[in-house]
Protein backbone atom coordinates (compact mmCIF):
# COMPACT_ATOMS: atom_id res chain seq x y z
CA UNK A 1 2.45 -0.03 -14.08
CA UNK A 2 3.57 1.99 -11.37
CA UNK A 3 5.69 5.59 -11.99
CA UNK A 4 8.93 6.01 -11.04
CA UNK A 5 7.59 8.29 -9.00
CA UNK A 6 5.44 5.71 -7.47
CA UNK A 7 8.34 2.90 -7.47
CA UNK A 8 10.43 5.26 -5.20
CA UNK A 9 7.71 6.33 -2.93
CA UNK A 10 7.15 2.34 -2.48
CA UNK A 11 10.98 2.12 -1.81
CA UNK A 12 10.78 4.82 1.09
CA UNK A 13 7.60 2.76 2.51
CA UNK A 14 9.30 -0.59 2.35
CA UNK A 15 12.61 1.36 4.32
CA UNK A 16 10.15 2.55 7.01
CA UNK A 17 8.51 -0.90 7.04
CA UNK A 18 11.66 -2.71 7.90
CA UNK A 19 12.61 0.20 10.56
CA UNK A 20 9.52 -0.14 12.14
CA UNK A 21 9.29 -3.86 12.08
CA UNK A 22 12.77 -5.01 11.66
CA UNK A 23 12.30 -7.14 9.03
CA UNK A 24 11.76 -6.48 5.51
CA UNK A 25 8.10 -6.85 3.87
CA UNK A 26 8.87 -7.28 0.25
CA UNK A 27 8.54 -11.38 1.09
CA UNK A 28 4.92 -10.99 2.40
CA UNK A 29 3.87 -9.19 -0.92
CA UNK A 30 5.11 -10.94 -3.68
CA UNK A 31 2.27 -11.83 -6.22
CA UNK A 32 0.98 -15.69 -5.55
CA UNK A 33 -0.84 -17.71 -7.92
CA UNK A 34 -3.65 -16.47 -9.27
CA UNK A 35 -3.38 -13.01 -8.25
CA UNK A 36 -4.55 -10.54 -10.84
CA UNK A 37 -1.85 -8.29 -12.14
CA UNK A 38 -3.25 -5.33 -10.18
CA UNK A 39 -3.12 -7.01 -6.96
CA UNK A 40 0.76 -5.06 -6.78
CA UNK A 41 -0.66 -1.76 -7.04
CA UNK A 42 -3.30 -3.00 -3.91
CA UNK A 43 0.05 -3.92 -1.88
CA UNK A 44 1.78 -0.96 -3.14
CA UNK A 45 -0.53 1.77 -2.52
CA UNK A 46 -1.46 -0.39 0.70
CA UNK A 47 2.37 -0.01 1.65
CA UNK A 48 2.98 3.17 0.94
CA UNK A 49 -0.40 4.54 2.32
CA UNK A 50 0.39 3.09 6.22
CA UNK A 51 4.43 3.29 5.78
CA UNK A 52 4.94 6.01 3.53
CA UNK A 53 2.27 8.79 4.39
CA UNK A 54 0.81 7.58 8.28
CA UNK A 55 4.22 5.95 10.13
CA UNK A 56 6.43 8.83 9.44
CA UNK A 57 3.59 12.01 10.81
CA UNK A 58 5.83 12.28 13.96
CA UNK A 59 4.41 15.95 14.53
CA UNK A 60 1.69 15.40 17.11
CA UNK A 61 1.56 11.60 17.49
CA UNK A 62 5.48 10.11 18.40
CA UNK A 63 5.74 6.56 17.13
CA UNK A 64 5.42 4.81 20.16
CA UNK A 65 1.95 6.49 20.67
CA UNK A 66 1.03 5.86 17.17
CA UNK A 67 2.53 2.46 17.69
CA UNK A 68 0.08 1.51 20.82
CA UNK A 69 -3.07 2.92 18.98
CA UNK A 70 -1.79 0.37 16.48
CA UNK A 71 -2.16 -2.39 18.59
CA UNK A 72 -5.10 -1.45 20.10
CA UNK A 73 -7.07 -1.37 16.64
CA UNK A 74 -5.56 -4.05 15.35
CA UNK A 75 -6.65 -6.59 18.63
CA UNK A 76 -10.33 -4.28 18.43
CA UNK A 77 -10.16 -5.54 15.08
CA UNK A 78 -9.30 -8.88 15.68
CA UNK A 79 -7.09 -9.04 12.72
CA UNK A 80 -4.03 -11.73 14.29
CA UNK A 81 -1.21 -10.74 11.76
CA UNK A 82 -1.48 -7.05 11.43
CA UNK A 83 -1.71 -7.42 15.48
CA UNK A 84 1.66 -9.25 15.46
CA UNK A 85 3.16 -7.29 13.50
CA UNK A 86 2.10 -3.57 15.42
CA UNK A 87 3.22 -5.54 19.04
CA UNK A 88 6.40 -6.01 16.91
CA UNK A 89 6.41 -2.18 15.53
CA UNK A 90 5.35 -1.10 19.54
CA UNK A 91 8.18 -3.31 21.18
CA UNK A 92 10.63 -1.46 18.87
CA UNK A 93 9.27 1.61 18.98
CA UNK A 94 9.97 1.61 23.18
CA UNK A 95 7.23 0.37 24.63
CA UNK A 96 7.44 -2.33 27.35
CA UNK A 97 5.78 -5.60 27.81
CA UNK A 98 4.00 -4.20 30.33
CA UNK A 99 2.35 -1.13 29.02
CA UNK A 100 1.16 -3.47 26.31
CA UNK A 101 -0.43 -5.64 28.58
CA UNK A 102 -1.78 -2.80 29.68
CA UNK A 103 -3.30 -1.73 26.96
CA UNK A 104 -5.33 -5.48 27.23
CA UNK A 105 -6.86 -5.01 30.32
CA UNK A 106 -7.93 -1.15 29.19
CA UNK A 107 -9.12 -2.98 26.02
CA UNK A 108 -10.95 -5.72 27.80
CA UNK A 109 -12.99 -3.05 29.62
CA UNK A 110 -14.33 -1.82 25.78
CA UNK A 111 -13.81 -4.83 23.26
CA UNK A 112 -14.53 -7.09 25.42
CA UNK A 113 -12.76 -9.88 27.37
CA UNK A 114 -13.16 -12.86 24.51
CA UNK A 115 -11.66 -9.75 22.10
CA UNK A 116 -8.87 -8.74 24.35
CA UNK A 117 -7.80 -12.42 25.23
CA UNK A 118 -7.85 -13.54 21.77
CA UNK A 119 -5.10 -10.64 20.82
CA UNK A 120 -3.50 -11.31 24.09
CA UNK A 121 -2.98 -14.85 22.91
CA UNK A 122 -0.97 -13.33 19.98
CA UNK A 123 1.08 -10.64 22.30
CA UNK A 124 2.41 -13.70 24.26
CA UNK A 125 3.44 -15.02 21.75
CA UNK A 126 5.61 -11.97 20.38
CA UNK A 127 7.05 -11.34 24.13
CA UNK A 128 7.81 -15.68 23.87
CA UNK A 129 9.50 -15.01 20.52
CA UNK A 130 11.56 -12.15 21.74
CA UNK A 131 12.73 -13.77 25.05
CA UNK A 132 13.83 -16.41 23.41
């Protein structure tokens, strides 16, 4: 069980979360069945660790920097959701389209083209979702 302490921390995470991503996260990390009861301190410490201690470090890195290394790791990565979700954070965070698109062909050149088209296949879908 978590300390108050912790809960609050958590809280503050979960606030940055949804100002970064405009949504709230609290749906994509509710336990499902057959989780073991210390798969909420994972998502917790998860949480807090990227939105609680790494989003708000606006010293050297602004946000919308931060936001596009985001994206760039997460397509390197080729992990589809976390990638949806940083073009989301990026988009809101000032970026353009087209610097992201950017950031496919500069990605292509070092991940690869079957890499950098696979993620780009997720970033139209984002700009798709917000134009319409």
């Amino acid at each position: 069980m978590a300390t108050a302490e912790e809960q609050a921390a958590y809280r503050r995470a979960l606030d940055e979360a949804e100002q970064r991503l405009g949504f709230r996260l609290e749906t994509f990390l509710e336990a499902t069945p057959g989780e073991p009861d210390n798969a909420a301190d994972f998502k917790r410490i998860a949480t807090v660790h990227a939105f609680g201690d790494s989003w708000p470090r606006t010293q050297y890195l602004d946000t919308r920097t931060r936001a596009l290394i985001s994206v760039t790791i997460a397509a390197a990565l080729g992990v589809h959701e976390p990638l949806r979700g940083q073009i989301r954070i990026a988009l809101n965070s000032g970026a353009t389209p087209e610097e992201i698109v950017e950031l496919f062909i500069h990605l292509e050149a070092y991940a690869g083209a079957a890499r950098a088209f696979d993620g780009y296949t997720i970033a139209a879908e984002v700009f798709a979702e917000r134009a319409g």
